[in-house]
N, C-alpha and C. Protein backbone atom coordinates (compact mmCIF):
# COMPACT_ATOMS: atom_id res chain seq x y z
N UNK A 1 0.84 -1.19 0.00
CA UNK A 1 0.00 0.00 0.00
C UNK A 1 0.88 1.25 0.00
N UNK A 2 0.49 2.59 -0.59
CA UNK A 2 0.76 3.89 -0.66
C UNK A 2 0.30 4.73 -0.43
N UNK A 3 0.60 6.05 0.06
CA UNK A 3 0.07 7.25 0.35
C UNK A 3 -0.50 8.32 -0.61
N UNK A 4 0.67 7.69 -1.83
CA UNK A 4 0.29 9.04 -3.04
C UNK A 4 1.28 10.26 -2.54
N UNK A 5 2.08 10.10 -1.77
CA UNK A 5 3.50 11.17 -1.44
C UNK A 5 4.89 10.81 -1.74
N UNK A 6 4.83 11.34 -3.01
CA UNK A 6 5.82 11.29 -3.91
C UNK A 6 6.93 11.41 -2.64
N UNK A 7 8.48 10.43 -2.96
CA UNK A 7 9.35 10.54 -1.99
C UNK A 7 10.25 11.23 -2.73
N UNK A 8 10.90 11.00 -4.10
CA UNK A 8 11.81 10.93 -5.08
C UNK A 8 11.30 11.27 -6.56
N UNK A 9 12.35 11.87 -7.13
CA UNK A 9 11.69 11.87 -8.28
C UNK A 9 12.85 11.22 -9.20
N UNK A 10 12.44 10.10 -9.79
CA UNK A 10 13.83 9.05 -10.12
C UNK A 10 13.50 9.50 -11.71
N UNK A 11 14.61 8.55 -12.40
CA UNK A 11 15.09 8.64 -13.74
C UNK A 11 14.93 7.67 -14.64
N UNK A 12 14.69 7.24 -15.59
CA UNK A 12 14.84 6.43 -16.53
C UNK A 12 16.18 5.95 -16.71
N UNK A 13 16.91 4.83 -17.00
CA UNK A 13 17.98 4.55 -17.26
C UNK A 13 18.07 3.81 -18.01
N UNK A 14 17.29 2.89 -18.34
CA UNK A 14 17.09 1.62 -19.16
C UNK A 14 15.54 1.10 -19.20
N UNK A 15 15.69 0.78 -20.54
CA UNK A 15 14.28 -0.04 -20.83
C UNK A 15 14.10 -1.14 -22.03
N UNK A 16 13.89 -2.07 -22.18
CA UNK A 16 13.93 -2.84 -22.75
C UNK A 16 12.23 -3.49 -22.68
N UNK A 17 12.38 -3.36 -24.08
CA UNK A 17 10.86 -4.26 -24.35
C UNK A 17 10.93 -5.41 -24.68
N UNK A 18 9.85 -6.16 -24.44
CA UNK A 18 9.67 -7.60 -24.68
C UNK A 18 8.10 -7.65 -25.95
N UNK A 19 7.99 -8.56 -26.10
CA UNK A 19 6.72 -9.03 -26.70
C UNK A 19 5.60 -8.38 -26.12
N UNK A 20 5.43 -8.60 -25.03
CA UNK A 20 4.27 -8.12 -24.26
C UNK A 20 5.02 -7.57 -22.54
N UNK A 21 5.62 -7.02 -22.35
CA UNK A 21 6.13 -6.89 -21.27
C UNK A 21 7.26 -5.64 -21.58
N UNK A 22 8.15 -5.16 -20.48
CA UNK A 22 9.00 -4.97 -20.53
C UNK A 22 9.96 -4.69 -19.05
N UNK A 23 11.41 -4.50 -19.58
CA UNK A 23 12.06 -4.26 -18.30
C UNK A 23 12.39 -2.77 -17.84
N UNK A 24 12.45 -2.33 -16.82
CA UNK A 24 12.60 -0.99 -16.88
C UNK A 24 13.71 -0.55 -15.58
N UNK A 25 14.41 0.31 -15.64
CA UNK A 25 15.54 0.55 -14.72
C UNK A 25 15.33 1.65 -14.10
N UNK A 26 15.04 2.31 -12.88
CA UNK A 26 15.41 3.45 -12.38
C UNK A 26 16.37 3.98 -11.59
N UNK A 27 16.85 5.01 -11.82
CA UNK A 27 17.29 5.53 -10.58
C UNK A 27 16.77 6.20 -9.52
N UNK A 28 16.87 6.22 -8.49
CA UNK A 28 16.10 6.59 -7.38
C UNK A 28 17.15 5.91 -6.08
N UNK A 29 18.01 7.45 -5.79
CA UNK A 29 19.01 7.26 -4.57
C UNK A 29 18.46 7.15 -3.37
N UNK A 30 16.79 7.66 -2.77
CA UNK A 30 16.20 7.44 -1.72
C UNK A 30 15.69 6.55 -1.43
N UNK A 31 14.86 5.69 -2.60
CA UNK A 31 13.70 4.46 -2.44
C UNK A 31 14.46 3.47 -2.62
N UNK A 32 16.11 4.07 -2.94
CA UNK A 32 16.81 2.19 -2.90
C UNK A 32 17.88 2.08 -2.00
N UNK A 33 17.65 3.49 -0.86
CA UNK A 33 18.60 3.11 0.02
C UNK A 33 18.29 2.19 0.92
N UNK A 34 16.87 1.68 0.95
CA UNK A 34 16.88 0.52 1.54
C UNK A 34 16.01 -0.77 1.26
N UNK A 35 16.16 -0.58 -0.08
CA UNK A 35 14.76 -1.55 -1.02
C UNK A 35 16.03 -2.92 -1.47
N UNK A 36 15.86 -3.77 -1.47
CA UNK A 36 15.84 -5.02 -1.98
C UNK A 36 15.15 -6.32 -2.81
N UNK A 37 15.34 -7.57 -3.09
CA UNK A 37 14.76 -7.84 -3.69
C UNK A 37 13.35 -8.58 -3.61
N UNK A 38 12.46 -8.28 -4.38
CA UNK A 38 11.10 -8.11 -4.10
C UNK A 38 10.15 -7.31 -3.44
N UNK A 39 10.78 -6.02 -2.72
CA UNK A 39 10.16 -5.21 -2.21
C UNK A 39 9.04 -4.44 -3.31
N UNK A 40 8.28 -3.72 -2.83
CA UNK A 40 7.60 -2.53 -4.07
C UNK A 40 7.70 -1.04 -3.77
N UNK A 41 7.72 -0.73 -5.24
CA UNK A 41 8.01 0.65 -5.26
C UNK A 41 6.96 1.11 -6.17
N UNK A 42 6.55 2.06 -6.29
CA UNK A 42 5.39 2.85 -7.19
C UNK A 42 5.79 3.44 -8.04
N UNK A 43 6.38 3.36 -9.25
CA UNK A 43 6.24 4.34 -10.27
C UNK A 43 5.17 4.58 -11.00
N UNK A 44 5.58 6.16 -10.79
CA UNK A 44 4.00 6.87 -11.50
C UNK A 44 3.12 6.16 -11.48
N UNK A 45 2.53 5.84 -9.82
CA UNK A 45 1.61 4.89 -9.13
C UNK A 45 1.40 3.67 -9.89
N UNK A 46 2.24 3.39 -10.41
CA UNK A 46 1.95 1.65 -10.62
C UNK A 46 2.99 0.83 -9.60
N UNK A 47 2.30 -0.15 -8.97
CA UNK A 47 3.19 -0.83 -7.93
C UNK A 47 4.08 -1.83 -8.64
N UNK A 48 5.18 -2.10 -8.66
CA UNK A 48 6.19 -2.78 -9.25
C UNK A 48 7.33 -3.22 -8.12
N UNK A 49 7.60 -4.59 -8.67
CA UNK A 49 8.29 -4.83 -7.68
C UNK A 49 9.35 -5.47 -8.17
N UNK A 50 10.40 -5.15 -6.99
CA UNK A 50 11.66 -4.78 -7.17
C UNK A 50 12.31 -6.21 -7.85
N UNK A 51 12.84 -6.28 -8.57
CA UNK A 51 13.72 -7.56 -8.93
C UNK A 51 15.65 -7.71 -9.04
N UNK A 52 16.32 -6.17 -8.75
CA UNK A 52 17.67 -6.26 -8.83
C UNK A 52 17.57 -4.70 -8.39
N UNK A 53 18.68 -4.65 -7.47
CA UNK A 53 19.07 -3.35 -6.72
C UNK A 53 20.70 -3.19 -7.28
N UNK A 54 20.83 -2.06 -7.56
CA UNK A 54 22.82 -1.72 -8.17
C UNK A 54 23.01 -0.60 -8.03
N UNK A 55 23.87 -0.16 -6.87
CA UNK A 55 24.21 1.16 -6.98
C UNK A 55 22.79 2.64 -7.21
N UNK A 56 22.24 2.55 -6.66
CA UNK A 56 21.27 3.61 -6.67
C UNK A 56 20.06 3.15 -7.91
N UNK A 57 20.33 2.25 -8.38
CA UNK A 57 19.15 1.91 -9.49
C UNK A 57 18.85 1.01 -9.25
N UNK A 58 17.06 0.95 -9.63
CA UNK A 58 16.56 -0.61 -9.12
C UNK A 58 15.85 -0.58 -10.59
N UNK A 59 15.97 -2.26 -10.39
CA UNK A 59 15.44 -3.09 -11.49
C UNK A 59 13.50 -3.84 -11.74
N UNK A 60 13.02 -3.48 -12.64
CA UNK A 60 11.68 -4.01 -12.33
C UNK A 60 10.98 -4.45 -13.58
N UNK A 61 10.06 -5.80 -13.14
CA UNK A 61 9.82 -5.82 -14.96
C UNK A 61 8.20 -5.48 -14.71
N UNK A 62 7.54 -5.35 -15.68
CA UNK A 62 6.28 -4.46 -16.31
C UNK A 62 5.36 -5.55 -17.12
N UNK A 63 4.09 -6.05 -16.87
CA UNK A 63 3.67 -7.20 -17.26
C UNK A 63 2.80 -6.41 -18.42
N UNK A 64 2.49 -7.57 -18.88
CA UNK A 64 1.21 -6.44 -20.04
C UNK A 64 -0.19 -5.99 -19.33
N UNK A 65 -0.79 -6.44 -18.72
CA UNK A 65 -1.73 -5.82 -18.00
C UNK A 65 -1.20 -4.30 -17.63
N UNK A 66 -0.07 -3.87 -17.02
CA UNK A 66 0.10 -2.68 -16.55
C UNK A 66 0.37 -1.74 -17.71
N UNK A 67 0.88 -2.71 -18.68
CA UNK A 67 1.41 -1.66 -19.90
C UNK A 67 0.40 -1.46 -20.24
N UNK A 68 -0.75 -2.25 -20.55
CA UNK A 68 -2.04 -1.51 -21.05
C UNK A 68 -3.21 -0.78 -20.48
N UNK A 69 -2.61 -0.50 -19.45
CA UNK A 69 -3.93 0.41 -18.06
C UNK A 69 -2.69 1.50 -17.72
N UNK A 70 -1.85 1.35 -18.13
CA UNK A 70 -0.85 2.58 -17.58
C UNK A 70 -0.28 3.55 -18.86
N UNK A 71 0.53 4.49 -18.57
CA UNK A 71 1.09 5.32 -19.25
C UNK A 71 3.18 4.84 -19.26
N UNK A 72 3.20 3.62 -18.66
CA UNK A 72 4.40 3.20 -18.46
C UNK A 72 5.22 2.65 -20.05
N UNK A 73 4.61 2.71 -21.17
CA UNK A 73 5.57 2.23 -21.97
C UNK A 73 5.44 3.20 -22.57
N UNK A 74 4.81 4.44 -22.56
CA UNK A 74 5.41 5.35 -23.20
C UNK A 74 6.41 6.34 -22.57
N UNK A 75 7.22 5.76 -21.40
CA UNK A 75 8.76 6.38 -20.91
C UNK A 75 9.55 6.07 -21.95
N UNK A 76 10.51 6.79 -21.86
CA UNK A 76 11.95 5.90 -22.46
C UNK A 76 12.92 6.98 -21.68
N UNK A 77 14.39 6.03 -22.20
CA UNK A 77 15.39 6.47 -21.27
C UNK A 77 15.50 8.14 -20.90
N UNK A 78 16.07 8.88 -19.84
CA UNK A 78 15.55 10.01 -19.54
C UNK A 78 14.65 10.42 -18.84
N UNK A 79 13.78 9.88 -18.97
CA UNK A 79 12.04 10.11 -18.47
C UNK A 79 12.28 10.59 -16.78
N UNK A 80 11.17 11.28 -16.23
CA UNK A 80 11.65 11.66 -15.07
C UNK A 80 10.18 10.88 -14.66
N UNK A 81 10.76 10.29 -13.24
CA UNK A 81 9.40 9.63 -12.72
C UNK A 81 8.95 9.65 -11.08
N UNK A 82 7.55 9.27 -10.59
CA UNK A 82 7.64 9.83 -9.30
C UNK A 82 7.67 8.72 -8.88
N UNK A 83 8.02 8.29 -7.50
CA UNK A 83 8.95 6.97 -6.84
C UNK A 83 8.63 7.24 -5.55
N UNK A 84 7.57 6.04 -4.93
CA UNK A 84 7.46 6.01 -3.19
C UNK A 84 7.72 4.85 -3.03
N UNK A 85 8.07 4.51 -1.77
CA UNK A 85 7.88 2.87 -1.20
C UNK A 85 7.04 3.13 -0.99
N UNK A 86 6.55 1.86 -0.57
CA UNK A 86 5.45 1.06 0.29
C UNK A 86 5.73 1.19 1.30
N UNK A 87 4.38 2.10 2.28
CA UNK A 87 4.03 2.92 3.80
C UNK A 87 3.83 1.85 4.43
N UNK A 88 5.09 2.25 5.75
CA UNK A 88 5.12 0.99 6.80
C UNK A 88 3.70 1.17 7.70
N UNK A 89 3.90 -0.22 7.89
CA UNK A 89 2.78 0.14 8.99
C UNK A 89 2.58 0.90 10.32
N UNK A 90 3.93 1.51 10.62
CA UNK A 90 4.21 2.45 11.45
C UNK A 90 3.83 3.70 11.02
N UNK A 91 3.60 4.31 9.88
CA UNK A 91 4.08 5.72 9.20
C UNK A 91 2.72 6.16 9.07
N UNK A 92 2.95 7.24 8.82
CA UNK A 92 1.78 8.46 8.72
C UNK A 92 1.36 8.38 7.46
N UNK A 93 -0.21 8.32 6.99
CA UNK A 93 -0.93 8.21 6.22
C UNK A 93 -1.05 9.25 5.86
N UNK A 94 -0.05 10.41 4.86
CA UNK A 94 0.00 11.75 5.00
C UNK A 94 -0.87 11.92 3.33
N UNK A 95 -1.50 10.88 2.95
CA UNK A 95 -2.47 11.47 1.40
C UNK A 95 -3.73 10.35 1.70
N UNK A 96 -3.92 9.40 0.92
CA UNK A 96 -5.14 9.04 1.06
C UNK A 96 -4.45 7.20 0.84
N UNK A 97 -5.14 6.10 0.71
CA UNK A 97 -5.29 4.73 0.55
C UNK A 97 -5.17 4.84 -1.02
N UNK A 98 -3.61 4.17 -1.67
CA UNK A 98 -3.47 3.73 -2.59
C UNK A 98 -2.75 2.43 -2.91
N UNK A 99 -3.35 1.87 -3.92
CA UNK A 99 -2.80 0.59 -4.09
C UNK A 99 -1.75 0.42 -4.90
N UNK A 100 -1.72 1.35 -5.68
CA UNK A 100 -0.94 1.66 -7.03
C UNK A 100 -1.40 0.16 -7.95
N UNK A 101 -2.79 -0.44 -8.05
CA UNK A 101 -3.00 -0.34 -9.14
C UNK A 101 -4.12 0.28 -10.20
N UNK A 102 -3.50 1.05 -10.87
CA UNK A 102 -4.06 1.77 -11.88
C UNK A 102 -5.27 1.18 -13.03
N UNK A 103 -6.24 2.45 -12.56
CA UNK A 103 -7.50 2.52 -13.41
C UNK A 103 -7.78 2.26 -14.50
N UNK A 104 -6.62 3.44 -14.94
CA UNK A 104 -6.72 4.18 -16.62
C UNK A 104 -5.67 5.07 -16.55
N UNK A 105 -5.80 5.58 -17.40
CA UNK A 105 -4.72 6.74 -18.02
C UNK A 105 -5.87 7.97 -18.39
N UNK A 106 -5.36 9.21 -18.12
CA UNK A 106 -5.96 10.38 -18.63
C UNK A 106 -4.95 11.22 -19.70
N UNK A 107 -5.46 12.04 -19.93
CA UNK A 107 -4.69 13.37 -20.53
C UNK A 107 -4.74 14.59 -20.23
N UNK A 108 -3.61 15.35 -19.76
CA UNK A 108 -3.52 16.89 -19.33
C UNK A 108 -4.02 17.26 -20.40
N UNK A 109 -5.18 18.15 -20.00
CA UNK A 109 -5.78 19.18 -20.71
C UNK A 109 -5.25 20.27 -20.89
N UNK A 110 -5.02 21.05 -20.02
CA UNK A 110 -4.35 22.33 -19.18
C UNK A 110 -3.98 22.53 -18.15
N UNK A 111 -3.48 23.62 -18.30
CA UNK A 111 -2.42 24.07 -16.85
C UNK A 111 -2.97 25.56 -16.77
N UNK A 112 -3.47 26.32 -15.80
CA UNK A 112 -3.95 27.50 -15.60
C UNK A 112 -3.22 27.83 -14.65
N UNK A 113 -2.24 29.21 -14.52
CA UNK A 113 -1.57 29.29 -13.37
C UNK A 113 -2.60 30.26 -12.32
N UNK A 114 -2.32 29.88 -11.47
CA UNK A 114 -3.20 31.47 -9.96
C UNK A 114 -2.04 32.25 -9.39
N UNK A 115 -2.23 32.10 -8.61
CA UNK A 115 -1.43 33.45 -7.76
C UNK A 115 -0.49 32.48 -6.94
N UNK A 116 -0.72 31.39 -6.27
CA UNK A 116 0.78 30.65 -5.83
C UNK A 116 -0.03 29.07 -5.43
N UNK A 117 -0.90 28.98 -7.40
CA UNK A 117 -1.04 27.58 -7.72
C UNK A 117 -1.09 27.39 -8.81
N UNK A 118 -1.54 26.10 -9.35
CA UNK A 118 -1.67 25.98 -11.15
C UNK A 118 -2.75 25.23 -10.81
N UNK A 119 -4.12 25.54 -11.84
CA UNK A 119 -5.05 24.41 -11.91
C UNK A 119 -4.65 23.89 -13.16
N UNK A 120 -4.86 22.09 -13.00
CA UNK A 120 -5.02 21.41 -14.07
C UNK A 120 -5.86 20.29 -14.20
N UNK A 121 -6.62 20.92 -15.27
CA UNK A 121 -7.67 19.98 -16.20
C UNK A 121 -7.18 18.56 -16.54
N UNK A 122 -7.74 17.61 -16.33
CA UNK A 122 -7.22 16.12 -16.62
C UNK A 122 -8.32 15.20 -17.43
N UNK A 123 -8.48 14.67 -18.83
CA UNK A 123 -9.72 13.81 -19.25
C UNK A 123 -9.88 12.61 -18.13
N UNK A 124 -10.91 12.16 -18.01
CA UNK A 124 -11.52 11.22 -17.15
C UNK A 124 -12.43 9.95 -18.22
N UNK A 125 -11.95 8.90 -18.01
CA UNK A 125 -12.19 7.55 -19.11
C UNK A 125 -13.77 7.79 -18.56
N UNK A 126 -14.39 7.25 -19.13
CA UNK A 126 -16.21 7.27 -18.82
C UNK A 126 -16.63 6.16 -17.53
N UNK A 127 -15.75 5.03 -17.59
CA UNK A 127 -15.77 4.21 -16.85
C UNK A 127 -15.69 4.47 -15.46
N UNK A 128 -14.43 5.63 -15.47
CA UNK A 128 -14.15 5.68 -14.03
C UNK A 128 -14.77 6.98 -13.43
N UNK A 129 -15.64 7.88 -14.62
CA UNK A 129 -16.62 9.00 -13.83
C UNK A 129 -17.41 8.85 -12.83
N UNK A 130 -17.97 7.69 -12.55
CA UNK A 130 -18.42 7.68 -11.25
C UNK A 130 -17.84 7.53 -10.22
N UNK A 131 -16.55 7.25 -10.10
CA UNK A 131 -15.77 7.02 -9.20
C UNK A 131 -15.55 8.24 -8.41
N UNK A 132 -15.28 9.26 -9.17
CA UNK A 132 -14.61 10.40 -8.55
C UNK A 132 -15.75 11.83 -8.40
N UNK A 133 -15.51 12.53 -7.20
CA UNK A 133 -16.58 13.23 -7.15
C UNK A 133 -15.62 14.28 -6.40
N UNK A 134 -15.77 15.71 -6.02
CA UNK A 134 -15.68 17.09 -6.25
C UNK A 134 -15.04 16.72 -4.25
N UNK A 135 -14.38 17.30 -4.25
CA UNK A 135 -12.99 17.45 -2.62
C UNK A 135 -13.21 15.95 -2.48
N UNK A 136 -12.89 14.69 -3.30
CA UNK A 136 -12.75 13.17 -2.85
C UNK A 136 -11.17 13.23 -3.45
N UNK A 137 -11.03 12.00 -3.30
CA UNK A 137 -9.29 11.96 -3.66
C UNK A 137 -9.17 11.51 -4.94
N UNK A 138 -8.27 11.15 -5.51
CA UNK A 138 -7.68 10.53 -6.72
C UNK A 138 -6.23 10.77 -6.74
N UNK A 139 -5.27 9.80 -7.71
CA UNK A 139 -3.82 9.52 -7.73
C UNK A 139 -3.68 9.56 -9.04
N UNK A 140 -2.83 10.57 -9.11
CA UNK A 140 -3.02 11.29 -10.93
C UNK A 140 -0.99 10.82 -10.62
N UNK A 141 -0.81 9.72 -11.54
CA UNK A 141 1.08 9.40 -11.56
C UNK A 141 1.59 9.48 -10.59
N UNK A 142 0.52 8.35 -9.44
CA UNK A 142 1.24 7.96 -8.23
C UNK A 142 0.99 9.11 -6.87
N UNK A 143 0.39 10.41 -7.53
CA UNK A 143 0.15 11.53 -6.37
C UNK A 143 -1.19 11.53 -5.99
N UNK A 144 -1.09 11.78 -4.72
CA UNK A 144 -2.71 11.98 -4.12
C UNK A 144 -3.12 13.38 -4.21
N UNK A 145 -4.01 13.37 -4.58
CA UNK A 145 -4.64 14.58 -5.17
C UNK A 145 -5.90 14.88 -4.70
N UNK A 146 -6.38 16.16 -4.27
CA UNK A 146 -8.01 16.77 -4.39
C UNK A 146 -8.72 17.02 -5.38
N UNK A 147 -9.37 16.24 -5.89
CA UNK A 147 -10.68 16.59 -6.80
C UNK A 147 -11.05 18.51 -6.64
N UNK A 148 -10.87 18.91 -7.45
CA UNK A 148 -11.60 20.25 -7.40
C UNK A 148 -13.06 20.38 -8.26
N UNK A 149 -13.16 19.45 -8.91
CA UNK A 149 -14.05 19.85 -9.66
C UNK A 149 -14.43 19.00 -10.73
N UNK A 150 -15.45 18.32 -11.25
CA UNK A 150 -16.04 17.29 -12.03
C UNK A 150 -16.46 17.20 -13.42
N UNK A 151 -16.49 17.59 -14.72
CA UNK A 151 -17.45 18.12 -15.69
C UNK A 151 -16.81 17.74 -17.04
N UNK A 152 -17.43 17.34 -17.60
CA UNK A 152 -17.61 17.13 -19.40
C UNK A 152 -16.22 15.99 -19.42
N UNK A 153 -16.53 15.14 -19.11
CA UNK A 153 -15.03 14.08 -19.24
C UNK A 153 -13.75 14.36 -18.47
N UNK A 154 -13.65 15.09 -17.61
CA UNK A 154 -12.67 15.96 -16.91
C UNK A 154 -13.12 15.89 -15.48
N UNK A 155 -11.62 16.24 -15.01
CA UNK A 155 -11.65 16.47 -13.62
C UNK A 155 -10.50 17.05 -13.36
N UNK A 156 -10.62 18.25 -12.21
CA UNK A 156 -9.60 19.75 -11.86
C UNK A 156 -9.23 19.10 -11.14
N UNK A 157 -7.79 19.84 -10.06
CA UNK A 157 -7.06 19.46 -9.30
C UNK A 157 -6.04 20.45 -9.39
N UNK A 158 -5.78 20.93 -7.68
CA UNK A 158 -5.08 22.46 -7.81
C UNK A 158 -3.74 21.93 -7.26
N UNK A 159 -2.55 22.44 -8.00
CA UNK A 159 -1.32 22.31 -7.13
C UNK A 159 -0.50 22.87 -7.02
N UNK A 160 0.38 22.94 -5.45
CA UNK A 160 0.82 24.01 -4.98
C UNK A 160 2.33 23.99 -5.62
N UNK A 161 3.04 24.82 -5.53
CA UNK A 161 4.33 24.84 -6.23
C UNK A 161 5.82 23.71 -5.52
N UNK A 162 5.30 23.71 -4.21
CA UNK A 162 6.23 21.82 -3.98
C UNK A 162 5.57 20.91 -4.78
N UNK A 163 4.29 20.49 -4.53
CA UNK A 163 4.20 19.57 -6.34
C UNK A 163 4.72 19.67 -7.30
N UNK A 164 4.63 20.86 -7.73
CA UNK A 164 5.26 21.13 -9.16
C UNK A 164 6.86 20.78 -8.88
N UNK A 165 7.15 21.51 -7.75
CA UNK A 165 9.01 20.95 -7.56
C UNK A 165 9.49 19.72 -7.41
N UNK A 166 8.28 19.01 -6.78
CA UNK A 166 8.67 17.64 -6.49
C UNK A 166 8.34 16.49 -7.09
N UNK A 167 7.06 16.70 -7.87
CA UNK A 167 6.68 15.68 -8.71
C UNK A 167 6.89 16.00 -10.41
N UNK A 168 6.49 15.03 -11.55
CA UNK A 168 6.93 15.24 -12.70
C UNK A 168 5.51 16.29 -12.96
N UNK A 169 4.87 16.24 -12.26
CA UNK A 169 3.70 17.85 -12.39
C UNK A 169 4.56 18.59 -13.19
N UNK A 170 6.17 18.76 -12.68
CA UNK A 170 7.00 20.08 -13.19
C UNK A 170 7.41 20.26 -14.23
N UNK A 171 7.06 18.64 -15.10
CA UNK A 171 7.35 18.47 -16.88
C UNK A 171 6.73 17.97 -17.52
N UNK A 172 5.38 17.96 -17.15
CA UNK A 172 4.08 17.43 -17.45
C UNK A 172 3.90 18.95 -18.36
N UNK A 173 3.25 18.26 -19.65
CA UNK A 173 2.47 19.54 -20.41
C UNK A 173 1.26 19.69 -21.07
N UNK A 174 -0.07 20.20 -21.18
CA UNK A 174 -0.87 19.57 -22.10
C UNK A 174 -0.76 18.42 -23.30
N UNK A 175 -1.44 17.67 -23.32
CA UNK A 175 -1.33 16.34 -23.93
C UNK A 175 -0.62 15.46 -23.54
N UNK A 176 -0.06 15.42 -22.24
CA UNK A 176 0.82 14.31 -21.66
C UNK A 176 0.35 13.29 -21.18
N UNK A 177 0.05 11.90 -21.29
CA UNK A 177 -0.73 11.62 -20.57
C UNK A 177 -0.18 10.96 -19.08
N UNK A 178 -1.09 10.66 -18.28
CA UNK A 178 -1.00 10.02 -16.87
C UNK A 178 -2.11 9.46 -16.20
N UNK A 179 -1.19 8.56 -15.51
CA UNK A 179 -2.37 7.15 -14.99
C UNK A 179 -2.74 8.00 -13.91
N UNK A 180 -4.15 7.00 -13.83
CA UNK A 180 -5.25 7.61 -12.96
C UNK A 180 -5.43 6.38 -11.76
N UNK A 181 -6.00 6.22 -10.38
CA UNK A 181 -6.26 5.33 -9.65
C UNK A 181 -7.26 5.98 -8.68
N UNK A 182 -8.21 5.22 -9.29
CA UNK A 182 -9.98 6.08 -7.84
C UNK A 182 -9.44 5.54 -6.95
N UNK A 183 -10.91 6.20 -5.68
CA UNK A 183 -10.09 5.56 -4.47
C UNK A 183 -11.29 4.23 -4.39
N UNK A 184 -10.26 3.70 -3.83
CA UNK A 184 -10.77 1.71 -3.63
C UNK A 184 -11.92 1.62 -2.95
N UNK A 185 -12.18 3.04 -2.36
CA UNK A 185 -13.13 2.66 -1.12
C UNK A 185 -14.47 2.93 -2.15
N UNK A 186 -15.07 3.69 -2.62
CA UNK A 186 -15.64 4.00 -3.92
C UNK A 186 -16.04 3.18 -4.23
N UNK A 187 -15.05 1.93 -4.89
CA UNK A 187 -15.14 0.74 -5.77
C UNK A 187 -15.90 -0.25 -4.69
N UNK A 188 -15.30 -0.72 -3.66
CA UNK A 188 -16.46 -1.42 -2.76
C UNK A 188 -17.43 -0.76 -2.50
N UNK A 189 -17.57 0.28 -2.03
CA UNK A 189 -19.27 0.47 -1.99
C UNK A 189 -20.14 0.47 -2.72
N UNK A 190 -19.90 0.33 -3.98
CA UNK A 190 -20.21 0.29 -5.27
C UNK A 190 -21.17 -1.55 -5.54
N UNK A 191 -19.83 -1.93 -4.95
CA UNK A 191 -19.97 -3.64 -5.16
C UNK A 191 -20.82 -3.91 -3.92
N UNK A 192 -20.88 -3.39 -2.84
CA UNK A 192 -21.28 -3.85 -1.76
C UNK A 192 -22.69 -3.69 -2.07
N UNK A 193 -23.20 -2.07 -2.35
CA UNK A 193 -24.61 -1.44 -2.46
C UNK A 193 -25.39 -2.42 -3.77
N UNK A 194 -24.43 -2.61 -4.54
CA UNK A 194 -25.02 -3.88 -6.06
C UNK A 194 -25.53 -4.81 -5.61
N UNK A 195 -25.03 -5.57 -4.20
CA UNK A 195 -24.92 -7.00 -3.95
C UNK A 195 -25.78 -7.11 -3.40
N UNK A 196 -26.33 -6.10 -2.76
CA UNK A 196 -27.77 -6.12 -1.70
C UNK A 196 -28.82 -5.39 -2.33
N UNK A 197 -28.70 -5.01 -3.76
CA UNK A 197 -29.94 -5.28 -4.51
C UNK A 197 -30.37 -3.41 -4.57
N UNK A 198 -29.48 -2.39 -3.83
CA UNK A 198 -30.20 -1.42 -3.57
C UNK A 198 -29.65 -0.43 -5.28
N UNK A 199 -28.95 -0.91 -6.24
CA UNK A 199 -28.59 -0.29 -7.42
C UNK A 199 -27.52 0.51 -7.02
N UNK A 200 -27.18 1.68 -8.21
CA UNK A 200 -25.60 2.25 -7.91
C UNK A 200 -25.89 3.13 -9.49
């Protein structure tokens, strides 16, 4: 499990595709100062787990299910990415309940700057519009985020300028896209309220 609080913002180093899969390398000097093998790490909220640690880069492979619900094979080397462990069970729940696995993928619409924020517009798949509703959460590339606002295939979300410094928010541009993850709790009540006949 994750918080959606970006720790690191790691690097691309290697990637290699397969048939349906691929391998992918990051760097990330914080999330592997103490990650080993099989642990998980979240890139751009997809949970992946660790398979080779070297010198500040960890190793992970990418199944096709994720490549096709995520925005992960369209990195390549370079790419800047956001990188948490997995929240001990000791630690502070400082964003919301994420699993890092991913919904869908959206697309930056826009970026509107304010006075010491940026709103940005994000498309919303049709599937997952009911999921998300106006101050509820969502994990837009692994970050926990506030819903600002709901409408025409879209959904707002305001962020403050440490986002922008700390997450790839800061090289994100209209038309970029990024994975999306509702919150889980949503999804069971959903299933729960179905099961007892009362609709949804």
């Amino acid at each position: 499990m994750f918080t959606g609080i970006i720790e690191e913002l790691g690097e691309v180093v290697a990637l290699e595709h397969g048939h349906d899969s691929a391998r992918l390398s990051v760097r990330g000097e914080l999330v592997t100062s103490d990650a080993s093998h099989g642990e998980s790490i979240a890139v751009n909220g997809v949970c992946l787990t660790v398979v080779e640690v070297t010198g500040g880069v960890f190793t992970v492979d990418v199944m096709k299910e994720s490549l096709d619900r995520s925005s992960l094979g369209a990195l390549s080397v370079g790419s800047k990415v956001n990188l948490e462990r997995a929240v001990r069970a000791d630690g502070r729940l400082g964003g919301h309940i994420v699993q890092g696995h991913v919904d869908g993928s959206g697309v930056i619409l826009s970026y509107e700057p304010g006075e010491h924020w940026v709103d940005v517009r994000v498309s919303l798949p049709a599937d997952l519009d009911r999921y998300v509703v106006e101050k509820g959460s969502i994990t837009v590339d692994g970050v926990s985020l506030t819903v600002t606002g709901v409408s025409n295939g879209a959904f707002g979300v305001s962020l403050i300028p440490t986002t922008l410094d700390l997450t790839t928010f800061g090289f994100k541009r209209p038309g970029d896209p990024v994975n999306l993850e509702v919150d889980v709790i949503a999804k069971y009540v959903e299933k729960l309220v179905g099961a007892h006949g009362f609709g949804v």
